[in-house]
Protein backbone atom coordinates (compact mmCIF):
# COMPACT_ATOMS: atom_id res chain seq x y z
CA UNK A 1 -25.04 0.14 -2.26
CA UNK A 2 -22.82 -2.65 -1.96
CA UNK A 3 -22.05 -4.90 1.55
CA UNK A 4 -19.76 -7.84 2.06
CA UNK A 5 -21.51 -10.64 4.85
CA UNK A 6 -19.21 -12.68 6.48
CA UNK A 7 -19.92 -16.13 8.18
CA UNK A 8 -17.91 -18.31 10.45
CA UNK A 9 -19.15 -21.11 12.08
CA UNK A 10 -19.38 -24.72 13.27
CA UNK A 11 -19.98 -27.04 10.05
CA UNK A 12 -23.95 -27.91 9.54
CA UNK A 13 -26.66 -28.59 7.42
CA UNK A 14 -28.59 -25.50 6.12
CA UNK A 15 -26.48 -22.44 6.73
CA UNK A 16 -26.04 -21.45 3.14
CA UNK A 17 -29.78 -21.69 2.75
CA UNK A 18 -30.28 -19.81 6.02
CA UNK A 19 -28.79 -16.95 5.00
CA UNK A 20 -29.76 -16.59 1.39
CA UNK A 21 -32.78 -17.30 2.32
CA UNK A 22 -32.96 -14.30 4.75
CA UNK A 23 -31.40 -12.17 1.93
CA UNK A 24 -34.01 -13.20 -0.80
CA UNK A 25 -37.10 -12.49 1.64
CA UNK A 26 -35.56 -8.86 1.80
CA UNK A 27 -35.00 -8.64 -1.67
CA UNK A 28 -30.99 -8.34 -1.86
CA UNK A 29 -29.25 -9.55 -4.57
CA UNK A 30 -25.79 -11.83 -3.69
CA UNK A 31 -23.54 -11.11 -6.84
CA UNK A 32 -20.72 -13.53 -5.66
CA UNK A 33 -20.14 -16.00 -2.92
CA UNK A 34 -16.92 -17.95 -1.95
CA UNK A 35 -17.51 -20.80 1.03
CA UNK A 36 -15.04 -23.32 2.16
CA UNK A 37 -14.80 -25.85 5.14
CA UNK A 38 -12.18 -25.65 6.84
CA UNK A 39 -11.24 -28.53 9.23
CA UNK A 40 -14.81 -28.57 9.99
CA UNK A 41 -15.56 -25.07 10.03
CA UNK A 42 -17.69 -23.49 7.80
CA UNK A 43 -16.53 -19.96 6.17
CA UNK A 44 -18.12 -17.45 3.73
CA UNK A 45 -18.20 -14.09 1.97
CA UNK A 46 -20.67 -12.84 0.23
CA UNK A 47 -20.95 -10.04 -2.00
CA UNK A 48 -24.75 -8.51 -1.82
CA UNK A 49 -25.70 -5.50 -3.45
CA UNK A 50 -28.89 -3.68 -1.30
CA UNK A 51 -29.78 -1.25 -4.17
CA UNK A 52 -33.41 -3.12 -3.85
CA UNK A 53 -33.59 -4.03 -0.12
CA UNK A 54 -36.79 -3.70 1.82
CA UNK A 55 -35.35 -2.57 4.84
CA UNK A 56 -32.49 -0.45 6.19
CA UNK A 57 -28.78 -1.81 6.46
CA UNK A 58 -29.20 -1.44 10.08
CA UNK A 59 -32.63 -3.72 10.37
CA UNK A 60 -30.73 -6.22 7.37
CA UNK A 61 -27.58 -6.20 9.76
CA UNK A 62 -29.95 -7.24 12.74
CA UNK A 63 -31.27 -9.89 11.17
CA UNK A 64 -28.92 -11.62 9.99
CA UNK A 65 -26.66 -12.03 13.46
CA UNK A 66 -30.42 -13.19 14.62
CA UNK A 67 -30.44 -15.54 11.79
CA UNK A 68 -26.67 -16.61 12.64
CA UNK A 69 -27.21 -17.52 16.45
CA UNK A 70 -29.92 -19.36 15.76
CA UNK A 71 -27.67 -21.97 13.16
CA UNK A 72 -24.57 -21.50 15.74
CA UNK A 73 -22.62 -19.26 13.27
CA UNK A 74 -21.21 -15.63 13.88
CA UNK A 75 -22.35 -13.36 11.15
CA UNK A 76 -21.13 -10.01 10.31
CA UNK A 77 -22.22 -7.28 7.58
CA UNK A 78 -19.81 -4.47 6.53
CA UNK A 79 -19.97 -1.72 3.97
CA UNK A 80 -18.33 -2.28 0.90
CA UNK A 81 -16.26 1.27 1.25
CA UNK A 82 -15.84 0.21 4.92
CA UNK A 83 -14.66 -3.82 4.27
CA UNK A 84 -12.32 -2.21 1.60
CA UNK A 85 -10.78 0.50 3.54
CA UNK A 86 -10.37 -1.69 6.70
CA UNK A 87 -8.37 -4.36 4.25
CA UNK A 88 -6.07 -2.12 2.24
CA UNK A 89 -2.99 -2.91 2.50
């Protein structure tokens, strides 16, 4: 299974290693990445696949909005069926 993570935030230090951090200790794979800074905020999408993941979506999903208020960024996961079918045009 697929997911697409999402993070918004306040510019900082660290958030890019905050979050693939989390994703390595649980064993998720990120197959593609896109980040930008936008007039000081920080935005990116991920592409993870969870095929290998230690723990369920749920728990992952949990963890990372955790992981996110603790940097000051708003995190959100999404299924990749989900993501795609909100976004179709």
């Amino acid at each position: 299974m697929r997911a697409i993570i999402t993070v918004v935030g306040k510019d900082r230090v660290g958030i890019i290693a905050a979050i693939s951090t989390l994703l390595a200790e649980n064993n998720v794979n990120i197959l593609d990445i896109s980040q930008t800074i936008m007039q000081g905020f920080f935005t990116m999408i991920m592409l993870v696949d969870l095929q290998n993941c230690k723990i369920k979506f749920s728990e992952l999903k949990d963890l990372l909005i955790k992981r996110g208020r603790e940097i000051g960024v708003d995190v959100n996961m999404q299924h990749e069926d989900l993501f795609n079918a909100i976004n179709r045009i």
